[in-house]
Protein backbone atom coordinates (compact mmCIF):
# COMPACT_ATOMS: atom_id res chain seq x y z
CA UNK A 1 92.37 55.91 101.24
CA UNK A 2 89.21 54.94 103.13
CA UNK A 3 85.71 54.86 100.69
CA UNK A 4 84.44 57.67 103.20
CA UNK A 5 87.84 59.72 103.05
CA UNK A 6 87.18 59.29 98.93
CA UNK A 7 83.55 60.48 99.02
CA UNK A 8 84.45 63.72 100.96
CA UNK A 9 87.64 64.37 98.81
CA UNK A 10 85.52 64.16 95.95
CA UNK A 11 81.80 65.18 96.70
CA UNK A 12 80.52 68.64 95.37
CA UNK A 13 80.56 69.93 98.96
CA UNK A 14 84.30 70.39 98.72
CA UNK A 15 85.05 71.01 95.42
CA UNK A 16 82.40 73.09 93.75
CA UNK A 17 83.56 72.55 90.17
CA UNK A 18 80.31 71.56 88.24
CA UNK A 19 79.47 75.02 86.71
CA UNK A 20 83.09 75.97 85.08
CA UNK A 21 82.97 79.75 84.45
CA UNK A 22 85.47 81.69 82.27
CA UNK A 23 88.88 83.72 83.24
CA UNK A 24 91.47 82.56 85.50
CA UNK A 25 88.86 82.35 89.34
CA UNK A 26 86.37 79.99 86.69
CA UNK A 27 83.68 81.66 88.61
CA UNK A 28 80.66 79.96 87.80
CA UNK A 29 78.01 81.40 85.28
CA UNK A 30 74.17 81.91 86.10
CA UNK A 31 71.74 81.63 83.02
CA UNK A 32 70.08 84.71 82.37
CA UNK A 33 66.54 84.98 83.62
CA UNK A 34 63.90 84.73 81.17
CA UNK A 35 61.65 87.67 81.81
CA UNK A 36 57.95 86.65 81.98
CA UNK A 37 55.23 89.24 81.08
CA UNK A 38 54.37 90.08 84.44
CA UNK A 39 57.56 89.55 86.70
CA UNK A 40 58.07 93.19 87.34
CA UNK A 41 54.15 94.12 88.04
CA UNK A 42 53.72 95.83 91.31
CA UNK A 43 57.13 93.99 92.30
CA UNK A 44 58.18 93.37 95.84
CA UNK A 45 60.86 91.53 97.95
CA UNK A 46 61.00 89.14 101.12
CA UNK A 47 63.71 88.40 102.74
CA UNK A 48 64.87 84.93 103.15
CA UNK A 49 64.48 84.55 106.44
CA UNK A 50 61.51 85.08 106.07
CA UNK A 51 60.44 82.02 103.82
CA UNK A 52 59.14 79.26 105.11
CA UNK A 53 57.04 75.77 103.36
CA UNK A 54 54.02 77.23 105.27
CA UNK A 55 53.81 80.21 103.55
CA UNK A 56 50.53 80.77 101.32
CA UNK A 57 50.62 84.59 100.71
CA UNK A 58 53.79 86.37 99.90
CA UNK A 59 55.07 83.66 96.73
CA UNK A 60 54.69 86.51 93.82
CA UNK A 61 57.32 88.03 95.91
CA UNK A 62 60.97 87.90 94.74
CA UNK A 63 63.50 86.25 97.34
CA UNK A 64 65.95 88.42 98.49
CA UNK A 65 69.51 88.13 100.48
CA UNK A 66 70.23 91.51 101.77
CA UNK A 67 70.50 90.54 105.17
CA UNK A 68 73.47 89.91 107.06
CA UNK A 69 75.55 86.81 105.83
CA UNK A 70 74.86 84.76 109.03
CA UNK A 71 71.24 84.55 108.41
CA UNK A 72 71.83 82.35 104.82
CA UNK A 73 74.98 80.98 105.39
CA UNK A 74 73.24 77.43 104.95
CA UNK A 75 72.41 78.09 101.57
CA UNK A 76 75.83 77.92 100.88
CA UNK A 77 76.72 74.94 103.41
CA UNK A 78 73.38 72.83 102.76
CA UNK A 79 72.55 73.81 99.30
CA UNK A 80 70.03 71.59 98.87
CA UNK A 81 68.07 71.89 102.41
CA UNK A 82 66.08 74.68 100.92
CA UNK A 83 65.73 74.10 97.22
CA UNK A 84 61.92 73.36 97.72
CA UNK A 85 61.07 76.14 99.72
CA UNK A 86 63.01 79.27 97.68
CA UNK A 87 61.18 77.43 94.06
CA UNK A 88 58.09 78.08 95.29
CA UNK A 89 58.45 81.66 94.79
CA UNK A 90 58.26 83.62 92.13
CA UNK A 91 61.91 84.00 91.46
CA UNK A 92 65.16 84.59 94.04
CA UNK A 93 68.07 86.77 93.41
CA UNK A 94 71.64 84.86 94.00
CA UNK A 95 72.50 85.47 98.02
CA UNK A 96 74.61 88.56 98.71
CA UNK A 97 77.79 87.26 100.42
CA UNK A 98 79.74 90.71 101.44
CA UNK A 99 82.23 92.74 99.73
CA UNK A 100 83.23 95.38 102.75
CA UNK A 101 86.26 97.32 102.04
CA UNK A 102 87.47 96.28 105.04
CA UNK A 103 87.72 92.26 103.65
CA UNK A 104 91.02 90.74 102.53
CA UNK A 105 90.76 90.36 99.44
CA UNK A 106 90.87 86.34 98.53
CA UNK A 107 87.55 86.48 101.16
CA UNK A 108 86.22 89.16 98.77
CA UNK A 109 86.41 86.76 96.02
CA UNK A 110 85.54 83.87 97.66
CA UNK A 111 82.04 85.63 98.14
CA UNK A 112 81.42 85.99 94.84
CA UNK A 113 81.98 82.36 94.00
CA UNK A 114 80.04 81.51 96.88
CA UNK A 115 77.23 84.02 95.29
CA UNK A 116 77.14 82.71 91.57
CA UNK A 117 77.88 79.42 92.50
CA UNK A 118 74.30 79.03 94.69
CA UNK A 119 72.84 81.29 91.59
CA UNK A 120 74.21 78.67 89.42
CA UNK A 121 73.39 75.65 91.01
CA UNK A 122 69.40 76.80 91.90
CA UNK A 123 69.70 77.40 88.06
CA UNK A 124 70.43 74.10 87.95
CA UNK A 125 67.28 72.77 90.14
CA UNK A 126 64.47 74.95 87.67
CA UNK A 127 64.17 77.96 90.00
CA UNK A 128 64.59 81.19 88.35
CA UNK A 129 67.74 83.18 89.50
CA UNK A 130 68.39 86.90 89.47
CA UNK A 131 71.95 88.24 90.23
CA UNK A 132 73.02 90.02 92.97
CA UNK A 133 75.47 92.42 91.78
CA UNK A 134 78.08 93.96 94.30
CA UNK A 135 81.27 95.11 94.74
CA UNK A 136 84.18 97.16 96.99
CA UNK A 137 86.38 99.78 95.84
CA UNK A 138 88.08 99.34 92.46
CA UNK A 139 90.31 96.61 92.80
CA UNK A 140 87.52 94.22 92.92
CA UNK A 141 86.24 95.63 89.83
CA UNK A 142 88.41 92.84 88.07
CA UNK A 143 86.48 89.94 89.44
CA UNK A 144 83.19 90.98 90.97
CA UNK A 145 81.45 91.53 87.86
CA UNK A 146 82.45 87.51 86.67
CA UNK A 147 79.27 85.21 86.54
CA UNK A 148 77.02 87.01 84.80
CA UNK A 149 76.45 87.02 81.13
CA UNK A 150 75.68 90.25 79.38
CA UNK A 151 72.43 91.33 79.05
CA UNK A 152 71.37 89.91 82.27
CA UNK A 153 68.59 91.08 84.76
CA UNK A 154 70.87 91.90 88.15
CA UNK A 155 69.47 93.15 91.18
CA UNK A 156 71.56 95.55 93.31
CA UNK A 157 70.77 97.57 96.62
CA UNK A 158 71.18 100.89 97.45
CA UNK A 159 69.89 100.55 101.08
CA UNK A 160 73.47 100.58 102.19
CA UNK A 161 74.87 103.28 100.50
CA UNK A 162 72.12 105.61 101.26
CA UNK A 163 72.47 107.91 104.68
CA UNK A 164 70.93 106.95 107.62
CA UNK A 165 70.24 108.31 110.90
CA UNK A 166 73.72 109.57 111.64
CA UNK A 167 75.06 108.34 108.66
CA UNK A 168 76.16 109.92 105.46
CA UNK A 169 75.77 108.37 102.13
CA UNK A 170 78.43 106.39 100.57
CA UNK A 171 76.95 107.40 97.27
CA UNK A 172 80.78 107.93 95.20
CA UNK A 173 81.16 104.62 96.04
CA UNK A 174 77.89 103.41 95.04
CA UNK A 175 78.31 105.09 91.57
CA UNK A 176 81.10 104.01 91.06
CA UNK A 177 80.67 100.37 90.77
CA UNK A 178 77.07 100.78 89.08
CA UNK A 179 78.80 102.84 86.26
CA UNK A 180 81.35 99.82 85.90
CA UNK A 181 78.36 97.63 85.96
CA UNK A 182 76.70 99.20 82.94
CA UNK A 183 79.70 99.39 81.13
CA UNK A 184 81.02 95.95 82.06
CA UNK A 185 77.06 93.91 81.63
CA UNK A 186 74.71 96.10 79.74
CA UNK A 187 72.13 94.54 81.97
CA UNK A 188 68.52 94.47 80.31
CA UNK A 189 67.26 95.81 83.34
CA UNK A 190 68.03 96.22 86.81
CA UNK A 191 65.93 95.69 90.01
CA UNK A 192 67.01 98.00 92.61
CA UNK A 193 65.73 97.17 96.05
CA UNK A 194 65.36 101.04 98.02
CA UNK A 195 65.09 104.51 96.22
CA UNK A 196 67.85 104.72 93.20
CA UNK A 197 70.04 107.26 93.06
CA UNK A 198 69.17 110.33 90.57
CA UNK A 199 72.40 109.71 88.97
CA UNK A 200 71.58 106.30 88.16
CA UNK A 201 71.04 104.91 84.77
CA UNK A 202 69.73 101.89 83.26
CA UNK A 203 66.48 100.28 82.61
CA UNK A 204 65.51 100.32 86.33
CA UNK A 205 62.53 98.57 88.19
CA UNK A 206 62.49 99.94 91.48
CA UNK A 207 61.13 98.03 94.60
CA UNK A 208 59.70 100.13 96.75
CA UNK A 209 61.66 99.11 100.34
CA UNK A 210 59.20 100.37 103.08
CA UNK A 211 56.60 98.04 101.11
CA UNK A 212 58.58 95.34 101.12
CA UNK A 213 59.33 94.98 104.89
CA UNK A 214 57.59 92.84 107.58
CA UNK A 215 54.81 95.31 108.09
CA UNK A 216 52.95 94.68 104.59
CA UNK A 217 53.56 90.96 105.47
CA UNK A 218 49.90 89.30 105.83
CA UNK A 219 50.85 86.07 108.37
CA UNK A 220 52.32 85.53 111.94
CA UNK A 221 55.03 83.96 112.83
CA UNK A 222 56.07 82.45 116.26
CA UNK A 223 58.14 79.21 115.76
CA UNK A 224 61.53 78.49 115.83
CA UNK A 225 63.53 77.41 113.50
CA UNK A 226 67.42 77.70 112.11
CA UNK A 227 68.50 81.04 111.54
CA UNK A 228 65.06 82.30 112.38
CA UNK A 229 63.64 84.33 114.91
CA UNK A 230 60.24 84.18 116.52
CA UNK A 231 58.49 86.85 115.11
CA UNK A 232 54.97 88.41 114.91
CA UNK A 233 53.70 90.83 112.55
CA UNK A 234 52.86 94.26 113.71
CA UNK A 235 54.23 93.44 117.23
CA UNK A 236 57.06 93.09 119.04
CA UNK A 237 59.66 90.00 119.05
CA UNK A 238 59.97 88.44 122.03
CA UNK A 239 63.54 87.06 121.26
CA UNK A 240 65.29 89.07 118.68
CA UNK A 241 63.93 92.17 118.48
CA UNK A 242 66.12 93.56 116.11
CA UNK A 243 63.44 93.51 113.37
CA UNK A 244 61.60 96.00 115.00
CA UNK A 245 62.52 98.66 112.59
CA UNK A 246 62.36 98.48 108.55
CA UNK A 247 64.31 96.85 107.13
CA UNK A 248 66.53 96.20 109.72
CA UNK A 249 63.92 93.89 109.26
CA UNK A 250 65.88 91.21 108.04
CA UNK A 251 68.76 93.00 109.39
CA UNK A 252 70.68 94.74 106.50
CA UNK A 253 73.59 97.38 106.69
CA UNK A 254 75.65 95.42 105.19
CA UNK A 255 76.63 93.64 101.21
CA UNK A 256 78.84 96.34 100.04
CA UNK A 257 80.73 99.63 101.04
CA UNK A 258 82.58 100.14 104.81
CA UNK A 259 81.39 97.57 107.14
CA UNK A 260 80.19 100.51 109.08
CA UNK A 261 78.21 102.44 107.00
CA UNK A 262 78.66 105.93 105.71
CA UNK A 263 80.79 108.18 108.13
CA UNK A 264 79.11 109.59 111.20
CA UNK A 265 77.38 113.44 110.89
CA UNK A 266 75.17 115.07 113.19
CA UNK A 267 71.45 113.51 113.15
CA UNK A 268 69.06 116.81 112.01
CA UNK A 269 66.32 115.27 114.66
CA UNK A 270 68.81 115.02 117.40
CA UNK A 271 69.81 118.47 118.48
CA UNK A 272 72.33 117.50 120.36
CA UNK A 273 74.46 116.38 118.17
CA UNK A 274 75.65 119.43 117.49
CA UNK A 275 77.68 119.62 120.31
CA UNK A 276 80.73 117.50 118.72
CA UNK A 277 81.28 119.70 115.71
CA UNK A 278 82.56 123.43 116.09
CA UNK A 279 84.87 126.16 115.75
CA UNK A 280 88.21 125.41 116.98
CA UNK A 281 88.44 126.49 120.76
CA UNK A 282 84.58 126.75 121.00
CA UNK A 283 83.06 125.46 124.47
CA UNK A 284 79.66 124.59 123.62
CA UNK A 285 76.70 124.04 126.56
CA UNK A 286 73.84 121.59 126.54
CA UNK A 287 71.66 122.10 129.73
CA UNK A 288 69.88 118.52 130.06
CA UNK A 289 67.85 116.77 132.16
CA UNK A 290 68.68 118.14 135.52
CA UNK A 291 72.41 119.10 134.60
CA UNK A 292 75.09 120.59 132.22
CA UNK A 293 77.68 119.18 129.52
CA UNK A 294 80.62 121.22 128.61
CA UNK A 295 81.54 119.98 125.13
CA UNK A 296 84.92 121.62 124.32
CA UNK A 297 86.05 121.91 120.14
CA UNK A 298 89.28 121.08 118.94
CA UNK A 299 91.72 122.46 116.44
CA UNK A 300 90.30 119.59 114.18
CA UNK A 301 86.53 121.24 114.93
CA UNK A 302 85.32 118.12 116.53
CA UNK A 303 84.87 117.47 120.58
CA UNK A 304 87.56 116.13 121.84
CA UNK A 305 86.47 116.00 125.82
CA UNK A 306 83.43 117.10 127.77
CA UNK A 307 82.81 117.55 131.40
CA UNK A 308 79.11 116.11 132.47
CA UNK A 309 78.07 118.45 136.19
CA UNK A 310 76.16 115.37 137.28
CA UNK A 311 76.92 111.97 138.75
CA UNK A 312 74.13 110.49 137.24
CA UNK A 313 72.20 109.04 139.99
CA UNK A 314 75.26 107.04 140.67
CA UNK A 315 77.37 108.50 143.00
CA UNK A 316 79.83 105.69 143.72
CA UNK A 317 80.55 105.49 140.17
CA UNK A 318 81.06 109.25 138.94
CA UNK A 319 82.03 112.54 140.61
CA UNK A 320 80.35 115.48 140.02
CA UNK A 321 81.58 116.97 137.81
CA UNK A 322 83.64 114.42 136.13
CA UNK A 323 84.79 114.52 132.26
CA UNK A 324 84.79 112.39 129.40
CA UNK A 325 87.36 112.38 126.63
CA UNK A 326 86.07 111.67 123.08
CA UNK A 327 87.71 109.67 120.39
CA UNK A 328 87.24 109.54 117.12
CA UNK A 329 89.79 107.42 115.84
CA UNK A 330 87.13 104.54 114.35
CA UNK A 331 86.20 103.89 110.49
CA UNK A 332 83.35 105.64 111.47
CA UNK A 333 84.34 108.46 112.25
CA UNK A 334 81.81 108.41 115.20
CA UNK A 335 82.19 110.65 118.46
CA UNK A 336 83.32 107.64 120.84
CA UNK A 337 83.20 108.94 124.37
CA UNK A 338 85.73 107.25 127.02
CA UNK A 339 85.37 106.29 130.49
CA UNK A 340 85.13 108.90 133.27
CA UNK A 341 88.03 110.85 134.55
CA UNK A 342 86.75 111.24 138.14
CA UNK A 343 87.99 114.02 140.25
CA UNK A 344 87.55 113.07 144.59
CA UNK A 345 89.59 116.02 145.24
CA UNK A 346 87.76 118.64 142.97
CA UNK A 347 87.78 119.23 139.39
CA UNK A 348 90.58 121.06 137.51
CA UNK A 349 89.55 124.07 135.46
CA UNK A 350 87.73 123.26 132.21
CA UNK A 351 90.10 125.63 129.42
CA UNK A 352 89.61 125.63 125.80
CA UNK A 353 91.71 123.48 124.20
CA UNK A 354 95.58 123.79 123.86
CA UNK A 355 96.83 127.29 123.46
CA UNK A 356 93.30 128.23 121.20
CA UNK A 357 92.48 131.61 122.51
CA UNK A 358 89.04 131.58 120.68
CA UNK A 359 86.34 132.41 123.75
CA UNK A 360 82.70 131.89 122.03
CA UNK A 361 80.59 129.84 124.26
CA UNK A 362 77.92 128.43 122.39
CA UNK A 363 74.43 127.06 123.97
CA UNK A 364 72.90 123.59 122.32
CA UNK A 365 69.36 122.39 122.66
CA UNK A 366 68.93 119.42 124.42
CA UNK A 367 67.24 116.67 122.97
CA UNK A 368 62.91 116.68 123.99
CA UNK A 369 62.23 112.91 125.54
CA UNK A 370 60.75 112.20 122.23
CA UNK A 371 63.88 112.59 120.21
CA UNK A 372 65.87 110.69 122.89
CA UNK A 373 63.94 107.29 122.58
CA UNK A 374 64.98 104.31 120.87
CA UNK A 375 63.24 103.74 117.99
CA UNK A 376 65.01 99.55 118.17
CA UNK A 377 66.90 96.93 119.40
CA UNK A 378 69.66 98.50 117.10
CA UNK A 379 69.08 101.75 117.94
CA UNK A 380 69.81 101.04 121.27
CA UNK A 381 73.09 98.83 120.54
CA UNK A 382 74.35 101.53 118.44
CA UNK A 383 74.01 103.53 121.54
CA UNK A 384 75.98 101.42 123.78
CA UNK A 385 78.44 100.61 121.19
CA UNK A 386 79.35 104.10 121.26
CA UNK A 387 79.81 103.94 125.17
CA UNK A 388 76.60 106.12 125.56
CA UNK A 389 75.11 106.79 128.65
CA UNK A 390 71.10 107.01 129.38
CA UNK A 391 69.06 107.57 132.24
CA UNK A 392 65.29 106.32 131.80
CA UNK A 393 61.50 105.68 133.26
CA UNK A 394 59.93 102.70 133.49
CA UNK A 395 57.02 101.44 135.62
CA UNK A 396 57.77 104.81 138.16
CA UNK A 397 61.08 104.23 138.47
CA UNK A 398 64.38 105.66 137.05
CA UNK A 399 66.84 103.84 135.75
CA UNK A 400 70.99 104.71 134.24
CA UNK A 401 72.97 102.69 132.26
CA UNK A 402 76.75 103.85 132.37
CA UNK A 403 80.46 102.83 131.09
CA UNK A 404 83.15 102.66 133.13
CA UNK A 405 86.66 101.65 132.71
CA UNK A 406 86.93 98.13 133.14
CA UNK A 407 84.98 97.69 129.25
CA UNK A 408 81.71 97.11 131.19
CA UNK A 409 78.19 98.35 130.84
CA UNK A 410 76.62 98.75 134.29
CA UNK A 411 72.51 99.51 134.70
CA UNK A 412 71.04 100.22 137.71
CA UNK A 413 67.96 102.00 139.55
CA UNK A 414 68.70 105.36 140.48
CA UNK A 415 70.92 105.87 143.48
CA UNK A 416 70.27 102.19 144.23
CA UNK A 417 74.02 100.08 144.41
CA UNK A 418 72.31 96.90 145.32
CA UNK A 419 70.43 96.87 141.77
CA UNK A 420 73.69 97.39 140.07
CA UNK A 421 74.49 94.66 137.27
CA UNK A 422 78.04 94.80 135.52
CA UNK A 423 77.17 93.56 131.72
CA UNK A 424 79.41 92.76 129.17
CA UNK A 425 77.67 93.23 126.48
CA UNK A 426 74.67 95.49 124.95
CA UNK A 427 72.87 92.08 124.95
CA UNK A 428 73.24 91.56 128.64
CA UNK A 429 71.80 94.67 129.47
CA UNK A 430 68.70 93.90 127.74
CA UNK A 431 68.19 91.23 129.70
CA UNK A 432 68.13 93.44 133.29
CA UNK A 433 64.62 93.17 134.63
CA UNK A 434 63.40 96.72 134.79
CA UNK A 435 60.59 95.77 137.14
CA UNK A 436 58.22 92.92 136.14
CA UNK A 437 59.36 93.35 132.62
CA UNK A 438 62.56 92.44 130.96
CA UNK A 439 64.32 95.68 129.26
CA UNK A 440 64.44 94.02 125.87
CA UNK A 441 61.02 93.75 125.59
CA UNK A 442 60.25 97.40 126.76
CA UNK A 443 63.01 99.17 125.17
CA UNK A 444 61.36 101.35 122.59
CA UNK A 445 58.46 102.23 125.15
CA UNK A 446 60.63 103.38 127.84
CA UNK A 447 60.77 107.03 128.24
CA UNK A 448 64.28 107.83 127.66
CA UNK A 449 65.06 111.42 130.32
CA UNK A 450 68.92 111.44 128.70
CA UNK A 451 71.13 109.68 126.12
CA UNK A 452 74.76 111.52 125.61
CA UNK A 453 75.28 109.40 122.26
């Protein structure tokens, strides 16, 4: 054995065994934090991509991980690359590897090592360490709870299981694993980063989210830098805009519960939304922008195809009419509508579904220009993940974005083939030059005419 095929075999990098922990997984232990008179005074977070060395105002802020994993994955691969930086702050909860339901299970546990073990070892170093407590459904309840002595200060998150846009809480969840955390810890107290629950009990400090986010942050940023973005406060990025909105900020949906969020419901400030959910055989009619959608109801009571009378200012794409059948067969549980079934020859009768002899025809508002407009980055990739399709206004001129068949996302001016761009991703389409200025930088000023998702 080569001295360099030694040193790697045996170097902490590899095997992580310094801070033995107890049970079977030894997950490793982090010291409980020593509370200090005024830790909890007028408390508030930052997220850690959002440290830097440079940084002068925000260190009686707590360091927080609720972002998604890819943003602090060094802190697990070059532990010691940011030990200065994160002990310069007033304390830092361990880093909040994932625990979707939708993991295999040995990756479930490996994130909790991963989690104590950083906890452990910036323990180790003098900074002060708070725990990041979270979990999946039940069967992690076994292991996810290791590391942390009872007693303890944790910190959990309800961010993720609260509802959202067109997403309903995961809240039974949520409880769930908090009620096994009391019972299982008896933490002194626990910080709990967004509104807590009602239901929950506990000692709680509660830190207030909106505060927290970039817009109560008093410094600019516009470098680079790994796993950072260039960023500016009260503006908008220039690269990665997806910290337009709090706190995707940071970018969170994510640490615990479906990889997806809660399932998908009808958005109260979107009216139509409605349009998906009925009474079995129902037609329902949205006059929009210029044109009608036919949204016929299922035996289920959710859309399952709707016929658009418009071609979208893209007539070599879409007939007119043409329909759209609409999936729902995601974790999700989002309306998911498919390419278009184009009809040269004419259009076939629209029925009600199957041998439903129900006849109401119901009329839905259409969405104001307002409640059509993307409020993000994310917003918008949300939109196109779902295959919507949106026709906007930009410097005088009009502009569609469309799906077809071939898994591509094509924009274009209206009626104009020779501005067409096929896309493959959400991404790419932000990077279409919508006159002088590039999409992704004009997104959430656009004035959005239609959006079917």
């Amino acid at each position: 054995m080569t001295e360099e095929n030694y040193n790697y075999r045996t170097s902490q990098t590899l095997l992580r065994n310094q801070f033995p922990g107890k049970g079977k997984l030894q997950i490793p232990v982090i010291p409980k934090f020593q509370i200090r008179d005024d830790d909890f005074d007028d408390l508030l977070m930052i997220g850690f991509d959002k440290t830097h060395l440079e940084d002068q105002n925000h260190l009686d802020r707590m360091v927080h991980f609720f972002l998604y994993d890819y943003r602090f994955e060094r802190v697990w691969k070059n532990p010691d690359n940011d030990i200065e930086k994160l002990s310069r702050y007033r304390a830092v909860l361990s880093p909040d590897f994932s625990m979707y339901l939708e993991m295999a299970p040995v990756m479930q546990i490996y994130n909790v090592f991963r989690n104590r073990w950083c906890g452990a070892y910036w323990a180790s170093k003098g900074i002060r360490v708070v725990p990041t407590v979270n979990w999946s459904d039940e069967s992690t309840f076994d292991f996810c709870f290791d590391g942390i002595e009872k007693g303890s200060v944790v910190a959990v998150s309800t961010y993720m299981a609260a509802e959202h846009g067109n997403r309903q809480d995961q809240k039974a969840w949520f409880m769930a694993g908090y009620n096994e955390m009391l019972r299982r810890i008896e933490p002194e107290k626990i910080i709990c980063y967004n509104t807590p629950f009602p239901e929950m009990q506990g000692d709680i400090i509660y830190v207030d989210y909106e505060r927290s986010s970039w817009k109560y942050m008093s410094y600019e940023r516009t470098f680079h830098g790994e796993n950072l973005e260039v960023f500016k406060i009260g503006g908008t990025l220039a690269s990665n805009c997806d910290i337009i909105e709090p706190y995707r900020v940071g970018g969170t949906f994510k640490g615990g519960g479906s990889a997806y969020g809660g399932k998908w419901r009808p958005n109260p400030d979107r009216p139509e939304d409605q349009r998906f959910l009925g009474t079995p055989g129902e037609i329902k009619t949205t006059y929009k922008n210029g044109y009608r959608i036919d949204t016929k109801i299922g035996e289920d009571g959710r859309a399952v195809i709707e016929r658009h009378y418009t071609d979208h200012n893209r007539p070599w794409a879409h007939t007119n009419p043409h329909d759209h059948p609409i999936h729902w067969d995601n974790p999700a549980e989002h309306p998911d509508p498919q390419s278009p079934v184009n009809y040269p020859d004419g259009a076939p009768e629209f029925k009600r579904y199957g041998g439903i002899c129900y006849m109401k025809n119901t009329i839905v508002p259409a969405n104001t220009s307002e409640q059509n407009r993307f409020t993000s980055i994310s917003d918008f990739k949300d939109c196109m993940r779902w295959h919507g399709e949106v026709e906007f206004t930009w410097g005088g001129n009009t502009y569609d974005i469309t799906h077809l068949s071939d898994g591509k996302i094509y924009i274009s001016m209206a009626f104009r083939q020779d501005t067409e761009k096929a896309c493959d991703t959400a991404d790419e389409v932000l990077e279409y030059m919508v006159g002088e200025d590039r999409l992704r930088d004009v997104i959430t000023q656009v004035t959005v005419l239609d959006r079917t998702i």
